[in-house]
Protein backbone atom coordinates (compact mmCIF):
# COMPACT_ATOMS: atom_id res chain seq x y z
CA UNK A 1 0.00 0.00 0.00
CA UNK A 2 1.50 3.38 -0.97
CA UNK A 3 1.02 5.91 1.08
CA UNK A 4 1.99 10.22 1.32
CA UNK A 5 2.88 11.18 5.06
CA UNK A 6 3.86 14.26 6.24
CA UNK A 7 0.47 16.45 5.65
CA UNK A 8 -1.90 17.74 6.79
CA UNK A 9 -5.27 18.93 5.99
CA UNK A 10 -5.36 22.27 7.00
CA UNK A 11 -2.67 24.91 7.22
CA UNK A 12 -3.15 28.65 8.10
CA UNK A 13 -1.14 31.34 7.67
CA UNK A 14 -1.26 35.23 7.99
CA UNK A 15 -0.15 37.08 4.84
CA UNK A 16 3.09 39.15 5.52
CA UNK A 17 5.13 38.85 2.32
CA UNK A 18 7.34 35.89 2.68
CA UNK A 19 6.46 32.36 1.00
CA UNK A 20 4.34 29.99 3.72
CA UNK A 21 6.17 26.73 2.65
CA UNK A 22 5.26 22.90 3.51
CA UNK A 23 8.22 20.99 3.97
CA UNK A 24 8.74 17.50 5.52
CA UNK A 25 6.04 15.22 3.08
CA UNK A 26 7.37 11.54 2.89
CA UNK A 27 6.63 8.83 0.71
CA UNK A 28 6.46 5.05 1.53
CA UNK A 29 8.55 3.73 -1.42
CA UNK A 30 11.17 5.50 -3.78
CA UNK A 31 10.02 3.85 -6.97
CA UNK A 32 8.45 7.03 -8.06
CA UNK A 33 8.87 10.49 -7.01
CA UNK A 34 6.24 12.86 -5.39
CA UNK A 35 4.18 15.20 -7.48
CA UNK A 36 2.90 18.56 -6.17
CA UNK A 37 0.12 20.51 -7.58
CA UNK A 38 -1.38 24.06 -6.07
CA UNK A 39 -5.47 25.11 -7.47
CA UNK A 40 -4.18 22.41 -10.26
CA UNK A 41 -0.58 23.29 -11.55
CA UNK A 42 1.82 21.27 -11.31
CA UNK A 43 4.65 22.85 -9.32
CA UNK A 44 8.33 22.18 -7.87
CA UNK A 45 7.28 23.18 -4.26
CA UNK A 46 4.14 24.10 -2.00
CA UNK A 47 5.14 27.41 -1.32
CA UNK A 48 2.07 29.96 -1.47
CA UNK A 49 2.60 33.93 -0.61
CA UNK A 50 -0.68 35.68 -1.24
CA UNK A 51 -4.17 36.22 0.34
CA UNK A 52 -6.53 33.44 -0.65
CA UNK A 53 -7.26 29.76 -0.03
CA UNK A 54 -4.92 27.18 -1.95
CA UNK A 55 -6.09 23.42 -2.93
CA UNK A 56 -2.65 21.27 -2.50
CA UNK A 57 -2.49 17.71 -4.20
CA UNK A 58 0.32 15.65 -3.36
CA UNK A 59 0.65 12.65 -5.92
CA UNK A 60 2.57 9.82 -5.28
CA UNK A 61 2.73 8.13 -8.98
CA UNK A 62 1.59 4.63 -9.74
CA UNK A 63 4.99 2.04 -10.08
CA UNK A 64 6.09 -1.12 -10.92
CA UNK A 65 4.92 -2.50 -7.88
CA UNK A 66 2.55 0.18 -6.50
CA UNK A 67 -1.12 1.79 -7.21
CA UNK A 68 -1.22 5.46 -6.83
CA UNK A 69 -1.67 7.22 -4.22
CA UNK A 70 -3.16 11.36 -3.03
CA UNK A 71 -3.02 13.70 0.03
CA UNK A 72 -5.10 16.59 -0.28
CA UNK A 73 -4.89 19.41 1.90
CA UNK A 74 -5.94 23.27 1.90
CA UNK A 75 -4.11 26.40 2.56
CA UNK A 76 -6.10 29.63 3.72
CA UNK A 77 -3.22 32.74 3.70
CA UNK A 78 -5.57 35.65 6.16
CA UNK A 79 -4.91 39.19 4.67
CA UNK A 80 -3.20 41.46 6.97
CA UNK A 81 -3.74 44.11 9.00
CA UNK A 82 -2.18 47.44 7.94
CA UNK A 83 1.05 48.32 10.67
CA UNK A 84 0.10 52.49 9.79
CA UNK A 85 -1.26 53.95 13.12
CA UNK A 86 -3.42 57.00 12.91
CA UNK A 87 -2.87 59.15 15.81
CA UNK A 88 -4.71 61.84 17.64
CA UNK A 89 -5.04 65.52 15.43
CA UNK A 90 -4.63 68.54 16.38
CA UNK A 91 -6.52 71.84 14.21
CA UNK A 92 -7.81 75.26 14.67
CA UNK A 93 -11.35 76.31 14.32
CA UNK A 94 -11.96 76.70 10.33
CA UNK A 95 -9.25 74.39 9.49
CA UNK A 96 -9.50 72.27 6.83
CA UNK A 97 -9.56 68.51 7.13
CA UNK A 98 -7.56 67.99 3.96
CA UNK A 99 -4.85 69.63 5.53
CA UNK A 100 -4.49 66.98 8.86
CA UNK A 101 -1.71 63.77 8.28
CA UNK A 102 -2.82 60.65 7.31
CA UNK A 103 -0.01 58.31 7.49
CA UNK A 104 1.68 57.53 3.95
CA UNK A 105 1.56 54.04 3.04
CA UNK A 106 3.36 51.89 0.31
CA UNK A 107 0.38 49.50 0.87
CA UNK A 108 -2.43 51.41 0.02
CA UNK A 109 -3.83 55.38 0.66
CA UNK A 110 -5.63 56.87 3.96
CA UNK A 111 -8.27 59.03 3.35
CA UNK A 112 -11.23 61.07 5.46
CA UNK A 113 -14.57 58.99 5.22
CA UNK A 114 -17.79 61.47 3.65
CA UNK A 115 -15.43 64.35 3.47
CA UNK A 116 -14.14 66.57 0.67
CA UNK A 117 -11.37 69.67 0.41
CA UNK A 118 -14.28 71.74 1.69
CA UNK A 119 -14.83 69.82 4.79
CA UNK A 120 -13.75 71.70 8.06
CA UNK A 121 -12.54 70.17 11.53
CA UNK A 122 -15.59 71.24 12.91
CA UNK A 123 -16.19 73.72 16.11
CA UNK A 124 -13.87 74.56 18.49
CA UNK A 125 -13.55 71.32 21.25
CA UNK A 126 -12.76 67.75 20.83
CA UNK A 127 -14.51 66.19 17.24
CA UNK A 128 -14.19 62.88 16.07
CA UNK A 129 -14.02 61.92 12.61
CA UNK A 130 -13.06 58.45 10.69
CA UNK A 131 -10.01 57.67 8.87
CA UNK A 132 -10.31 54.68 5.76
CA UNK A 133 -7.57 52.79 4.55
CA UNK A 134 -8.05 51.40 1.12
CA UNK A 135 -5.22 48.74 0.72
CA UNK A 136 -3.44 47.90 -3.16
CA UNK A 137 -3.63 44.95 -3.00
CA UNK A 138 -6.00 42.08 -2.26
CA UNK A 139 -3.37 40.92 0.79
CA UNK A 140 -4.49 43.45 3.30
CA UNK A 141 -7.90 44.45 4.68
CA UNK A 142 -9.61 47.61 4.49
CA UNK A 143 -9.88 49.54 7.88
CA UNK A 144 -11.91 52.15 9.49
CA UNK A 145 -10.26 54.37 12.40
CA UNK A 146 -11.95 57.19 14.48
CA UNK A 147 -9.44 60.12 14.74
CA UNK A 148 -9.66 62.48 17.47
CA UNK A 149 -9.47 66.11 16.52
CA UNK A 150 -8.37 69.09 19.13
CA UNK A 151 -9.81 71.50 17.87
CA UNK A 152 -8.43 75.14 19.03
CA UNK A 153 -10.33 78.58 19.16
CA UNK A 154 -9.08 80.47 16.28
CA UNK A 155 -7.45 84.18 16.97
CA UNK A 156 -8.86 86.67 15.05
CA UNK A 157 -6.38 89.73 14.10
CA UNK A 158 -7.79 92.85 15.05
CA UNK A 159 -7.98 95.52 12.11
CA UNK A 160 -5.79 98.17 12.31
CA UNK A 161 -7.02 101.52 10.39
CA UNK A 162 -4.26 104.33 9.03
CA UNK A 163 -4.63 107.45 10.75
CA UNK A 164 -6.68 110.00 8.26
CA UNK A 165 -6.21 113.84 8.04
CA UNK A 166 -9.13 116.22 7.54
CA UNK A 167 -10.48 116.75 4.46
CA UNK A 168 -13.59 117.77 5.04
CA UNK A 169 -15.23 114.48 3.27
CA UNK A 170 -16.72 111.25 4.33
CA UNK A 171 -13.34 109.28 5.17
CA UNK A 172 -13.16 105.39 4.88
CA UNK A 173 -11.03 102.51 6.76
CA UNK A 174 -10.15 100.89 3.51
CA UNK A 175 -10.70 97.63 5.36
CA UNK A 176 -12.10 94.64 3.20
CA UNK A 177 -13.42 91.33 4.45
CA UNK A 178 -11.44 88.50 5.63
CA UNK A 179 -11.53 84.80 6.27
CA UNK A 180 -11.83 85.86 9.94
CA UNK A 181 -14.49 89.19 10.12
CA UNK A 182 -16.34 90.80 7.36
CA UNK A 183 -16.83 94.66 7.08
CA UNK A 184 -20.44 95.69 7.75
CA UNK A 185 -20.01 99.84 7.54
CA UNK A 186 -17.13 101.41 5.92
CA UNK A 187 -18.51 105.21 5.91
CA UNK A 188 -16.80 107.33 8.42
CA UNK A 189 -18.02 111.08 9.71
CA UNK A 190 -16.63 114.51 8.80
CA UNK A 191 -16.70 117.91 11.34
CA UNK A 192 -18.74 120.74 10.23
């Protein structure tokens, strides 16, 4: 009776970008040589490196003197978690959420979940908001973080007018609006 030892039926394996190998398979006779086979090809080794599940056939030819003889087993390579680590923000009132850090990744790209270039970091205080990484490849999983944003008061420059001299006429501030204040009255008195 021929017979494959050596494997098993199950192996698992966490994706982190070196080859999960199976080593060690024995044969009961040497009057053939073992044949491996991964989701059907015939290959030199069982040596897998990617997210997925794998279907391993070990073959153990027909001989002279021997029938045949198969060991099946399956390999299920996890993704990964990404190692980036989005940390707590800090912003000022009217800030821009585009302009925070997101970690830089050679893995995939962070982003800001339901936000655009217009989105602000909210009111002053401490705002929450969620961070998405969408992995490159297929051998890492997507992930959802909630950021924590301190949020400062902004300080708003005070508006400084040039001194005027008399002219007998209406005399203006020449002030114009600003990100922080807008100018409501710009018409100044005169002495009669």
């Amino acid at each position: 009776q021929a017979s494959i030892t050596g494997l098993n039926t199950t192996y698992t394996h966490t994706y982190n970008g070196v080859a999960f190998t199976i080593t060690g398979i024995g044969r009961s006779h040497n009057e053939s040589n073992l044949v491996y086979k991964v989701n059907g090809e015939v290959v030199t080794s069982i040596s897998v490196i990617d997210a997925g599940t794998y279907t391993v056939e070990v073959i153990l030819p027909e001989s002279d003197n021997y029938l045949e003889a198969t060991a099946t087993a399956t390999i299920t390579v996890n993704k990964a978690e990404t190692p980036d680590v989005v940390t707590t923000q800090s912003a000022t009132y009217l800030d821009k959420l585009s302009t925070l850090t997101l970690p830089t990744s050679t893995i995939g790209t962070w982003s800001w979940k339901n936000a655009d270039e217009n989105t602000t970091v909210g009111n002053a205080g401490i705002n929450t908001f969620i961070a998405v990484f969408t992995p490159s490849t297929g051998n890492y999983n997507a992930k959802e973080v909630e950021v924590t944003v301190n949020v400062a008061k902004k300080a708003i420059s005070v508006p400084t007018v040039a001194d005027k001299i008399y002219n007998n006429t209406n005399q203006l501030s020449g002030l114009t609006d600003t990100a922080d204040y807008n100018v409501t009255s710009d018409i100044g008195g005169k002495i009669v």
